[in-house]
C-alpha atoms as a PDB file:
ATOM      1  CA  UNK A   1       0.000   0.000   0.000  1.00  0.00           C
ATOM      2  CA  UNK A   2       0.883   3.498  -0.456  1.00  0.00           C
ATOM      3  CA  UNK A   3       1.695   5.906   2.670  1.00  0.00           C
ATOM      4  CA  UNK A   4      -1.079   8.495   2.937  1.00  0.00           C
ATOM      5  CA  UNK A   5      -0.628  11.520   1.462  1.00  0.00           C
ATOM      6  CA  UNK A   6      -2.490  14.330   3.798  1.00  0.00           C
ATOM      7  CA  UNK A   7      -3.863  17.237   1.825  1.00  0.00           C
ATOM      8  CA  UNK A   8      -6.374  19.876   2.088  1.00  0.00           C
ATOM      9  CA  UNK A   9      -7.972  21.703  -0.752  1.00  0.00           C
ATOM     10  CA  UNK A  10      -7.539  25.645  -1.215  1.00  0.00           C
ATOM     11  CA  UNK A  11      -9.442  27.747  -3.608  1.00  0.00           C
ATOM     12  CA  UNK A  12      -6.434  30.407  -4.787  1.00  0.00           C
ATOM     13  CA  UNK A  13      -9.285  33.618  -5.171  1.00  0.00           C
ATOM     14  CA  UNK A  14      -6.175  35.645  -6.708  1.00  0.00           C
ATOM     15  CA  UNK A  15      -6.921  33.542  -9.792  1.00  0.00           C
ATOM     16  CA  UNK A  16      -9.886  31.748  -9.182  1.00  0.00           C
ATOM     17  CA  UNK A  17      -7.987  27.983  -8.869  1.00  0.00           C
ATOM     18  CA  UNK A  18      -8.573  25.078  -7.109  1.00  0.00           C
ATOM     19  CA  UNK A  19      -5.409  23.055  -6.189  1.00  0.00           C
ATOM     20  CA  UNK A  20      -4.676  20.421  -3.172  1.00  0.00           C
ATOM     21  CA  UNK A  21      -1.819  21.416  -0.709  1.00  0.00           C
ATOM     22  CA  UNK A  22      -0.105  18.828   0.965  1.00  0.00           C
ATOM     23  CA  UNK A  23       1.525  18.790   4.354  1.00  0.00           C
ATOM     24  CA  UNK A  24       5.407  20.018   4.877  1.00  0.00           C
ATOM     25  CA  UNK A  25       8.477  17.304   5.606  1.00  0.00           C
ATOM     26  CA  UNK A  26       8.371  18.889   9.380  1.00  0.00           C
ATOM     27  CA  UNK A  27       4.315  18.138   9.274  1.00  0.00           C
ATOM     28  CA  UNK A  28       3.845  20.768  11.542  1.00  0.00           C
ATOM     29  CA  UNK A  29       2.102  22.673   8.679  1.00  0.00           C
ATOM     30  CA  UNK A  30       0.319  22.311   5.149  1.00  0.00           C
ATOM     31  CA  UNK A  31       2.086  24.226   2.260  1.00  0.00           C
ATOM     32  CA  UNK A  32       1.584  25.166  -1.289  1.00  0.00           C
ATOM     33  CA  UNK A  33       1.438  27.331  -4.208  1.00  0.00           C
ATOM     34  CA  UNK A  34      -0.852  28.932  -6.359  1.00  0.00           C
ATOM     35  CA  UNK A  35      -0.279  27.250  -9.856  1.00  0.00           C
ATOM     36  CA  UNK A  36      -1.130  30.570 -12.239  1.00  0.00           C
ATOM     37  CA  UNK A  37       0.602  33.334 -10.113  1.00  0.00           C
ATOM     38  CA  UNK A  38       3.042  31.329  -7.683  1.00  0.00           C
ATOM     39  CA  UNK A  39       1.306  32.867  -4.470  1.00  0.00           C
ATOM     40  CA  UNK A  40       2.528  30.900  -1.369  1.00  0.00           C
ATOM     41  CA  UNK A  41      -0.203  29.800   1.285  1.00  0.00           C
ATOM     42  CA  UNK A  42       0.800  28.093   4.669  1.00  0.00           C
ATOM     43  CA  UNK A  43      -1.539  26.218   6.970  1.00  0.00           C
ATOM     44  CA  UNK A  44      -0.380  25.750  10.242  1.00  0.00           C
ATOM     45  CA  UNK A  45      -1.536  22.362  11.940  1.00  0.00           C
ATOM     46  CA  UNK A  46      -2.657  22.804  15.603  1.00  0.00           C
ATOM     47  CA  UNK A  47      -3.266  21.170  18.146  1.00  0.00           C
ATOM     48  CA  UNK A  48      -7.663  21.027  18.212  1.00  0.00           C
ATOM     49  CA  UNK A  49      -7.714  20.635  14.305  1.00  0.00           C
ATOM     50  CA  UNK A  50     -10.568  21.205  12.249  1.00  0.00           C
ATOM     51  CA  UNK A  51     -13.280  18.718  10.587  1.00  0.00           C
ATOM     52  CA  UNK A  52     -13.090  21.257   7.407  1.00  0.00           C
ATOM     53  CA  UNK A  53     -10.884  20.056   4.398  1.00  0.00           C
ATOM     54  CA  UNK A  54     -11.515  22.936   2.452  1.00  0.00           C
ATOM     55  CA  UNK A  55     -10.409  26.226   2.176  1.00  0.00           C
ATOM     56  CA  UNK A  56      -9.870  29.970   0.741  1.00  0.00           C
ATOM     57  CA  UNK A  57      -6.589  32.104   0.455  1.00  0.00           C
ATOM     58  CA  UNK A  58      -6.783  35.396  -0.625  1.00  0.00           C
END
């Protein structure tokens, strides 16, 4: 079997795109980029969570 690959989905509103971000190597964090304009978005992991997989970054 695969190892599990965490993600959460962002909606990039700079330029209207959906893409999955995936957690960081320290996995204290999830981290990606906007595909069009390269914008970076960091989600910090804490310690109550969250049952929401989706998100928006401005």
């Amino acid at each position: 079997m695969a190892p599990e690959n965490k993600f959460i989905g962002i909606l990039f509103e700079c330029c209207n795109i959906y893409r999955r971000i995936y957690v960081n190597r320290e996995k204290n964090a999830y981290e990606g980029k906007c595909p069009k304009c390269n914008r970076e978005v960091k989600v910090k992991i804490g310690a109550e969570g969250t049952e929401s997989r989706f998100f928006s970054a401005q």
